[in-house]
C-alpha atoms as a PDB file:
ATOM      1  CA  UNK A   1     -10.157 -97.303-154.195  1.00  0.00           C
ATOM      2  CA  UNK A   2      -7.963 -96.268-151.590  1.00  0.00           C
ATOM      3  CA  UNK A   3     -10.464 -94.672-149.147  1.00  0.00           C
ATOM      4  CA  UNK A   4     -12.432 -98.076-149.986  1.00  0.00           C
ATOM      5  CA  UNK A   5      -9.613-100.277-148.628  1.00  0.00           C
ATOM      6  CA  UNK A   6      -9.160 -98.596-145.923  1.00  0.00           C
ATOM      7  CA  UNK A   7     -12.804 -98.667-144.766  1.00  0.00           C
ATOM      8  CA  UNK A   8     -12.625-102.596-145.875  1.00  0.00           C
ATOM      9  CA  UNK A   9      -9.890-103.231-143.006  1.00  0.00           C
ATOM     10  CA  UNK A  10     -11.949-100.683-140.679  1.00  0.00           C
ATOM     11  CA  UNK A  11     -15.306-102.916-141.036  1.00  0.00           C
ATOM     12  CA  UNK A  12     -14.415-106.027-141.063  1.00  0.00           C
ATOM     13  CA  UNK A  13     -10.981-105.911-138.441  1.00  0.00           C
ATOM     14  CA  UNK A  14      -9.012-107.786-140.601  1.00  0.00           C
ATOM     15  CA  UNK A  15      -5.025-106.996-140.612  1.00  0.00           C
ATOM     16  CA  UNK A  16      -3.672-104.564-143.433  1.00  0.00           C
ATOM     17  CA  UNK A  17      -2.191-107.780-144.599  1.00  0.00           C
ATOM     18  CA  UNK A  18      -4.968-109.662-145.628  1.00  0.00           C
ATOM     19  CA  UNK A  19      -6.504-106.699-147.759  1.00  0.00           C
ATOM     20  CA  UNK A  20      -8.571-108.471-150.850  1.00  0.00           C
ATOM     21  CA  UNK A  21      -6.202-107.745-154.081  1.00  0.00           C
ATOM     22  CA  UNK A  22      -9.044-105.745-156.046  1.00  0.00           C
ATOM     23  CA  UNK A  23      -8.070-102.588-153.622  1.00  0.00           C
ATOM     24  CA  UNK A  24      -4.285-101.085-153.546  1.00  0.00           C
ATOM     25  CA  UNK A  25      -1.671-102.178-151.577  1.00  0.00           C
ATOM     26  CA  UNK A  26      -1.870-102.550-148.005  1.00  0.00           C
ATOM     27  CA  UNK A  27       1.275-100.134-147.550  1.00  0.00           C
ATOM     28  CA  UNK A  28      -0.695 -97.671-149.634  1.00  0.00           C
ATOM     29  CA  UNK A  29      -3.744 -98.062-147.847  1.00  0.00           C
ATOM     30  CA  UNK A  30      -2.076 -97.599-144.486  1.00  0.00           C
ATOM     31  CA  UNK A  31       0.386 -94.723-145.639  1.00  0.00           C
ATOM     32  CA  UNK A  32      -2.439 -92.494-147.139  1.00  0.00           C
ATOM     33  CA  UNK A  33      -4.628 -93.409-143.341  1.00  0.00           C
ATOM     34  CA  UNK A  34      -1.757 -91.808-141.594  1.00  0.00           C
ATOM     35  CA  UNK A  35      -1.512 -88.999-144.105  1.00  0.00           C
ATOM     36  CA  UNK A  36      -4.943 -88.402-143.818  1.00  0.00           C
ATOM     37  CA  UNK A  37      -4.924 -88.796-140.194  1.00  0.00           C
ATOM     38  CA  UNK A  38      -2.197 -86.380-139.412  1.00  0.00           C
ATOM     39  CA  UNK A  39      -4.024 -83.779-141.989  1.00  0.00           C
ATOM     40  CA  UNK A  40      -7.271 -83.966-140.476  1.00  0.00           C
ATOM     41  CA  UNK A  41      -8.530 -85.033-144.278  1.00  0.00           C
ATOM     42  CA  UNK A  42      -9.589 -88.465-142.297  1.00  0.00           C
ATOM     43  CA  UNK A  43     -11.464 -86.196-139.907  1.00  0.00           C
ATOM     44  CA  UNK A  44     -13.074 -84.277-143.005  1.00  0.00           C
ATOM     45  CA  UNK A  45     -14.346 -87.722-144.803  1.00  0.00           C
ATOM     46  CA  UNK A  46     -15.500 -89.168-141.234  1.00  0.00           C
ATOM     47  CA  UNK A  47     -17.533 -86.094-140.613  1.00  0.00           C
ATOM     48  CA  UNK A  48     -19.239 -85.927-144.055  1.00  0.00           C
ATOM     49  CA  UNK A  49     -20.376 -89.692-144.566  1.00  0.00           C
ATOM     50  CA  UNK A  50     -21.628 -89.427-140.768  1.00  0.00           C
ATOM     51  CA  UNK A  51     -23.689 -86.416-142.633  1.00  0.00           C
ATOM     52  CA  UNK A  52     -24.282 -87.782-145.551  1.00  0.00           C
ATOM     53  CA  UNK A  53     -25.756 -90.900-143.500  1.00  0.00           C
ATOM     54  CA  UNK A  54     -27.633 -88.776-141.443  1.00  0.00           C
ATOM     55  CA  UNK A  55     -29.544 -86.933-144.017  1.00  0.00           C
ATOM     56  CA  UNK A  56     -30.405 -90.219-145.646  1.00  0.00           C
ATOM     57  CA  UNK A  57     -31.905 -91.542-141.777  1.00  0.00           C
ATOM     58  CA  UNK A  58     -29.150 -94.175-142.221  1.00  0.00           C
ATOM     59  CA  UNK A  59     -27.997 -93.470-138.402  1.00  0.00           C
ATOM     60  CA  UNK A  60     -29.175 -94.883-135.357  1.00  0.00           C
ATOM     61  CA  UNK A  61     -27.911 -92.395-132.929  1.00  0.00           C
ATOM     62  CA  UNK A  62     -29.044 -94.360-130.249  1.00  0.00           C
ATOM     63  CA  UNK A  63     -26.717 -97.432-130.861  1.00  0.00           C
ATOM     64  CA  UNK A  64     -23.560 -97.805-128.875  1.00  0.00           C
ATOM     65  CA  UNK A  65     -20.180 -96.957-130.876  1.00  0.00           C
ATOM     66  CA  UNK A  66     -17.718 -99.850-130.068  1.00  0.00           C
ATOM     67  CA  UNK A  67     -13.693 -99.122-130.753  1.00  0.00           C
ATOM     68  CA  UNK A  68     -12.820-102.954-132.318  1.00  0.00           C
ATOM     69  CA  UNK A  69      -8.854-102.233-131.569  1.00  0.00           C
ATOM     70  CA  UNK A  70      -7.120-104.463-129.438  1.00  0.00           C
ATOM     71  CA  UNK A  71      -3.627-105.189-128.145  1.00  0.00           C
ATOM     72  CA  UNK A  72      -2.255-108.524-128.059  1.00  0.00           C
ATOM     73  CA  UNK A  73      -0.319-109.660-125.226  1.00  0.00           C
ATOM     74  CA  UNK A  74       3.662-110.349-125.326  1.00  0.00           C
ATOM     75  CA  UNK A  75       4.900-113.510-123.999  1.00  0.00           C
ATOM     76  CA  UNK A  76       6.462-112.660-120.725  1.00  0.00           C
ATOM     77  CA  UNK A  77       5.184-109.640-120.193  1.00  0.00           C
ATOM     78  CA  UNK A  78       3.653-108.736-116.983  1.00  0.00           C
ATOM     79  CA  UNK A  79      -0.003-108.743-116.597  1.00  0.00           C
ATOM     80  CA  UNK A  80       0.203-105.553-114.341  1.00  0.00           C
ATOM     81  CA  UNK A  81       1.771-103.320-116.177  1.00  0.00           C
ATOM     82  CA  UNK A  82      -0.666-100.354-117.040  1.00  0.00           C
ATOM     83  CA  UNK A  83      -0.700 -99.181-120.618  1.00  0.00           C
ATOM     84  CA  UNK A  84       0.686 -96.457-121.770  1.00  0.00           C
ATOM     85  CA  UNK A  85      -1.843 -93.359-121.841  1.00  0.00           C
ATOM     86  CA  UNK A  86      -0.292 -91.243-125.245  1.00  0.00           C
ATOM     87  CA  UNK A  87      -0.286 -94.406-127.036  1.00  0.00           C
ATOM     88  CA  UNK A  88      -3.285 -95.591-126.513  1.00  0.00           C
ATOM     89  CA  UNK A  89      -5.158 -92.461-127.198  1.00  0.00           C
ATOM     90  CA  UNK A  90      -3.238 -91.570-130.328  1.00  0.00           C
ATOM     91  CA  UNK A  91      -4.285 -92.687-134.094  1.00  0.00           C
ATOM     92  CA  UNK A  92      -7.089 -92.839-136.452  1.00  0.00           C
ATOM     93  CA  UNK A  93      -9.583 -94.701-134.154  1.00  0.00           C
ATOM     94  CA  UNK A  94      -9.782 -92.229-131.285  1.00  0.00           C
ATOM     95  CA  UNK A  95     -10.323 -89.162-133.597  1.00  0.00           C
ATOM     96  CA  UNK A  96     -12.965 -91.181-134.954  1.00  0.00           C
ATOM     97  CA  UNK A  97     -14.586 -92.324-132.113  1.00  0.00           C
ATOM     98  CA  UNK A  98     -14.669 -88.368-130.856  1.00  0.00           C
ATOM     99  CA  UNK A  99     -16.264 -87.523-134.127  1.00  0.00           C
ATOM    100  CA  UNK A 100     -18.938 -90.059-133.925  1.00  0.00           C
ATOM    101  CA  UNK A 101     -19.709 -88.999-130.461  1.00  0.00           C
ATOM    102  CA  UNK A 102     -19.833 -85.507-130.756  1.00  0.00           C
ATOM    103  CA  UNK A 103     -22.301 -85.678-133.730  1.00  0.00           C
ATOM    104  CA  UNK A 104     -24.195 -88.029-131.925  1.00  0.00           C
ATOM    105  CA  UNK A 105     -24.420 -85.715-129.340  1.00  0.00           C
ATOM    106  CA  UNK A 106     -24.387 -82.076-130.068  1.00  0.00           C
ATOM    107  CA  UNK A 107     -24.255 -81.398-133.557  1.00  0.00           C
ATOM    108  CA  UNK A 108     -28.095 -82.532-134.624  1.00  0.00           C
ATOM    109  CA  UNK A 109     -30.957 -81.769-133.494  1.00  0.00           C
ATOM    110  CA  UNK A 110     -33.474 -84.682-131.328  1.00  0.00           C
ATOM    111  CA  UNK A 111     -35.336 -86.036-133.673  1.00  0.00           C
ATOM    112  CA  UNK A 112     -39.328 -86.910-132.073  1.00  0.00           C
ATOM    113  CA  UNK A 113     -39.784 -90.671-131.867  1.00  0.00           C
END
């Protein structure tokens, strides 16, 4: 239930917050993302349902991956001011996004059309 609350706030971008009751907790949802994260388990389920999808011809490797996070702007703040690099690569998202890509990429084989 866990893994599917988390994927529930992954697909449809809705805040931890506003997680439907029938899952756990947001905190729990959250806490075990960042466990997972910093384990590489998150890495290890990301991989296999890309496989599992894959073997099932679930995938279309040929659509673009889009990263849905976003950063809203502080009142005040100046409009110039770059972001900062560690930060924005860090977290679940971009290890995500480099696991998509790379089995998009190089781990199957070119399928005929």
């Amino acid at each position: 239930m866990v893994l599917e609350g988390i994927l529930w706030v992954l697909r449809s971008g809705a805040r931890w917050r506003d997680l439907p009751k029938e899952y756990p907790s947001a905190s729990t949802c959250w806490r075990r993302l960042q466990e997972w994260e910093e384990r590489d388990v998150w890495l290890r389920i990301w991989r296999s349902l890309l496989g599992q999808l894959d073997a099932q011809g679930k995938l279309n490797w040929e659509e673009v991956f889009l990263d849905g996070s976003f950063a809203s702007a502080k009142k005040g703040g100046s409009a110039w001011v770059k972001p900062n690099v560690a930060r924005v690569q860090s977290g679940w998202w971009w290890q995500t996004a480099k696991v998509f890509l790379w089995e998009a990429s190089f781990a199957r084989p070119v399928r005929p059309k």
